[in-house]
Protein backbone atom coordinates (compact mmCIF):
# COMPACT_ATOMS: atom_id res chain seq x y z
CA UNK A 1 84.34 86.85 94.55
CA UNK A 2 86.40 86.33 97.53
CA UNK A 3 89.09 88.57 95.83
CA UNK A 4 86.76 91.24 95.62
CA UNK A 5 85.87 91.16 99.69
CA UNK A 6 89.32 91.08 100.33
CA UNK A 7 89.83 94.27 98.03
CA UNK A 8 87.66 96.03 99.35
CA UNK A 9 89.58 97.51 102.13
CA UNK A 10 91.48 99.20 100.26
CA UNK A 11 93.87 96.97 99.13
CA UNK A 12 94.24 95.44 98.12
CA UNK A 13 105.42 80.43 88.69
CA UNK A 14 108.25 82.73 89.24
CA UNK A 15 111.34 81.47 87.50
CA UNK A 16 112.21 80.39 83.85
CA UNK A 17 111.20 77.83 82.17
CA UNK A 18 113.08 74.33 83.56
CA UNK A 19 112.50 75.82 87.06
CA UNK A 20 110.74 75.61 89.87
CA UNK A 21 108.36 78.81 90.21
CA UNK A 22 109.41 80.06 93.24
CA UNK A 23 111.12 83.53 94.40
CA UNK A 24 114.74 83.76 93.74
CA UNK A 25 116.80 84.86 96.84
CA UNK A 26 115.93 88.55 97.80
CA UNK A 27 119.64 89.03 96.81
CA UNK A 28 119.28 88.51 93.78
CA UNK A 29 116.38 90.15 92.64
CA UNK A 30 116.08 93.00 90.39
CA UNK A 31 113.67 95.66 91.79
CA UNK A 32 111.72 98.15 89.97
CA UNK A 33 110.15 101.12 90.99
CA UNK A 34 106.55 102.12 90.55
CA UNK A 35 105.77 105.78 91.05
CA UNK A 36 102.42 107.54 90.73
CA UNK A 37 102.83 111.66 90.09
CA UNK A 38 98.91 111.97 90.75
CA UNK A 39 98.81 110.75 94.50
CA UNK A 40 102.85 110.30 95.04
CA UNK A 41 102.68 106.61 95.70
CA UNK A 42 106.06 105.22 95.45
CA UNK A 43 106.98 101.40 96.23
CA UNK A 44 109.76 99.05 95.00
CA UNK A 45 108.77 95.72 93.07
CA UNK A 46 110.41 92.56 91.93
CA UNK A 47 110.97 92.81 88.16
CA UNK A 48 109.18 89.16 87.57
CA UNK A 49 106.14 91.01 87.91
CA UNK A 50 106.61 91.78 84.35
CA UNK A 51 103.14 91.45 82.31
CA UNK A 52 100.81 94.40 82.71
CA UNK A 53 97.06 92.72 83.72
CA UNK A 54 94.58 95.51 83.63
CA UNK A 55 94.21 98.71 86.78
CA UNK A 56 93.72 98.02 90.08
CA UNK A 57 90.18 97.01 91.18
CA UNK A 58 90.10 100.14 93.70
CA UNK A 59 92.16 103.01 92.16
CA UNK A 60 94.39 104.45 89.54
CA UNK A 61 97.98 102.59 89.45
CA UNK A 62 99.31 99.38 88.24
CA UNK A 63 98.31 95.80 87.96
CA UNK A 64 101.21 92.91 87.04
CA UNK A 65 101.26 89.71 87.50
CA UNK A 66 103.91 87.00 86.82
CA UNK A 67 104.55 84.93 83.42
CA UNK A 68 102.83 82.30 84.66
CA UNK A 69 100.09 84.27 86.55
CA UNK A 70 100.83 82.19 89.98
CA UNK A 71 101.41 85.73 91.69
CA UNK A 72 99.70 89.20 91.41
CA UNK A 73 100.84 93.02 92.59
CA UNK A 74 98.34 96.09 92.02
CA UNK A 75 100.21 99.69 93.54
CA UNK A 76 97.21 101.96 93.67
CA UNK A 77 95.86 105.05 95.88
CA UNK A 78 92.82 106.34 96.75
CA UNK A 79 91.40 109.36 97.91
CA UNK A 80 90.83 110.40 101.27
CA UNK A 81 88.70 113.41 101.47
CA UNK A 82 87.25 112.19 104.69
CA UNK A 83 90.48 112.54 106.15
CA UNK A 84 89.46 108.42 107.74
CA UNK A 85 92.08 106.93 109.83
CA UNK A 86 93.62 103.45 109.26
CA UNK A 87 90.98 101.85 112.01
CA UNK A 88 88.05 104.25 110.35
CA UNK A 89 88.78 103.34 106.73
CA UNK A 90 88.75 99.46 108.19
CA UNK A 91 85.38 99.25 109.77
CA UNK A 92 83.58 100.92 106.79
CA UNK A 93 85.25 98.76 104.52
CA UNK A 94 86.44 95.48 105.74
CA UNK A 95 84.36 92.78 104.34
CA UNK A 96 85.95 89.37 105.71
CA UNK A 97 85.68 88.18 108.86
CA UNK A 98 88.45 88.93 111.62
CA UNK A 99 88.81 85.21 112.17
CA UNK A 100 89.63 84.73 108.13
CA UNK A 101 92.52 87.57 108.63
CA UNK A 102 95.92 85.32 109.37
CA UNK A 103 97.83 88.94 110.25
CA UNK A 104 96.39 92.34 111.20
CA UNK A 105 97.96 95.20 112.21
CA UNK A 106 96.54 98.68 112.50
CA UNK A 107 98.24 101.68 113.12
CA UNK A 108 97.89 105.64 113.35
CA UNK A 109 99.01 105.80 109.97
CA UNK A 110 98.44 102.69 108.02
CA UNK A 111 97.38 98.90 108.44
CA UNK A 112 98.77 95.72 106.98
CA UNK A 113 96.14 92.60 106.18
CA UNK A 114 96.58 89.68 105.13
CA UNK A 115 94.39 86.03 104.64
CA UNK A 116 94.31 83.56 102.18
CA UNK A 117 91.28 83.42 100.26
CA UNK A 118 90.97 81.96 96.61
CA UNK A 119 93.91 79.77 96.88
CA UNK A 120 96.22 82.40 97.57
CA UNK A 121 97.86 84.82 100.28
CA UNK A 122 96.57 88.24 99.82
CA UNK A 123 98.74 90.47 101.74
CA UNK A 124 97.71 94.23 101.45
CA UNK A 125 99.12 97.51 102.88
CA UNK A 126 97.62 100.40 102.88
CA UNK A 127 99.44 104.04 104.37
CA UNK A 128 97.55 106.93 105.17
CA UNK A 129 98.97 110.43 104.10
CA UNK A 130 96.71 113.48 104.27
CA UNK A 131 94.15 113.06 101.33
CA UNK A 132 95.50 110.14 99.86
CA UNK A 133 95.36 106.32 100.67
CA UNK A 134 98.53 104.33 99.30
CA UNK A 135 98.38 100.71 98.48
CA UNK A 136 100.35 97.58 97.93
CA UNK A 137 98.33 94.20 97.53
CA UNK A 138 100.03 90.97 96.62
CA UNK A 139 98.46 87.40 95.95
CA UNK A 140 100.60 84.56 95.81
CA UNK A 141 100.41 80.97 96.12
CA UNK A 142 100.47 79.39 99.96
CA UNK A 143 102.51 76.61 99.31
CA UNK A 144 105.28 79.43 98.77
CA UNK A 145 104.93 81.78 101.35
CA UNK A 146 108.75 81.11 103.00
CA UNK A 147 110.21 82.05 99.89
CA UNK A 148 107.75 85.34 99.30
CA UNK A 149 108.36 86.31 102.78
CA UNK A 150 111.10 88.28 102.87
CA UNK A 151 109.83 89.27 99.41
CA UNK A 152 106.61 90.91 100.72
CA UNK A 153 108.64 92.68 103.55
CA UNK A 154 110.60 94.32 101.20
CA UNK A 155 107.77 95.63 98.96
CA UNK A 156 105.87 96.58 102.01
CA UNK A 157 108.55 98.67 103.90
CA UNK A 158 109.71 100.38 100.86
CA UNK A 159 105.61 101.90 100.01
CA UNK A 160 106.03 105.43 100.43
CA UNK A 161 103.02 108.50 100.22
C-alpha cells in the first residue's frame, strides 16, 4: 500500500452539506488542540477533522478524518531510544523514492515530506526531541491543495515536543 511506504518514515469533502468540500478560509476555522501526556506531543488541528478513524499506523495518538473521508490527520510519536537524527531516522526508514517526494526538507531537528501517492497529498512532519519522535501526517485531495495550503502550514508550525 502506497500509504503504508509513505508512513513509514515516521509520519506519517470539507464543508456541509450543499457545499463544495473544500477548506474554509484559515480565518475562519475553529482549531482544536491535540495533546499527548505520554510523549508531550502537542499540535493544533482544524475542528472538521471531527470523526475518530482508528490509531495511527506508527504510534500511539490520534487518527481523524473528515465527514466525508476526502482528508485524513494522525498526531502520533514515537520513540527514539537511538537518539537518530532527522537525516538518520530518514535513510533507515524512507521507503519512496526521492524523485516521488514533491517537497523535502531536513533539518537538525526535524524534516517535513511530502508526495502524492494514492490520490492524495501526504504531507508529514516529524520533530525530533530527545527520546521522542513527534508527528503530524495529513492526506488530502490534490485538486485542493491551494485551499489546504495555508491549512497545512498552520498545523505544521504549531507541532510542538
Amino acid at each position: 500500500m502506497q500509504k503504508a511506504s509513505f508512513l513509514l518514515i515516521g509520519l506519517f469533502g470539507i464543508a456541509g452539506p450543499g457545499q463544495a468540500a473544500l477548506p474554509a478560509p484559515i480565518e475562519s476555522v475553529a482549531w482544536r488542540v491535540f495533546a499527548d501526556e505520554q510523549y508531550g506531543t502537542r499540535v493544533q488541528y482544524p475542528s472538521w477533522f471531527s470523526v475518530v478513524e482508528g490509531r495511527p499506523e506508527l504510534g500511539p495518538g490520534q487518527r481523524l478524518v473528515t465527514p466525508d473521508r476526502r482528508a485524513e490527520i494522525e498526531i502520533y510519536s514515537l520513540p527514539n531510544s537511538g537518539h537518530d537524527s532527522p537525516t538518520g531516522y530518514l535513510a533507515k526508514k524512507l521507503h519512496l523514492s526521492s524523485a516521488a517526494l514533491h517537497y523535502k526538507r531536513v533539518t537538525k531537528r526535524f524534516f517535513v515530506l511530502s508526495a502524492i501517492t494514492g490520490g492524495k497529498i501526504r504531507y508529514t512532519r516529524c520533530n525530533f526531541s530527545g527520546e521522542a519522535i513527534h508527528c503530524v501526517y495529513l492526506g488530502y485531495p490534490p485538486s485542493e491543495k491551494r485551499s489546504w495550503d495555508n491549512i497545512v502550514a498552520r498545523v505544521s508550525f504549531s507541532l510542538r515536543p
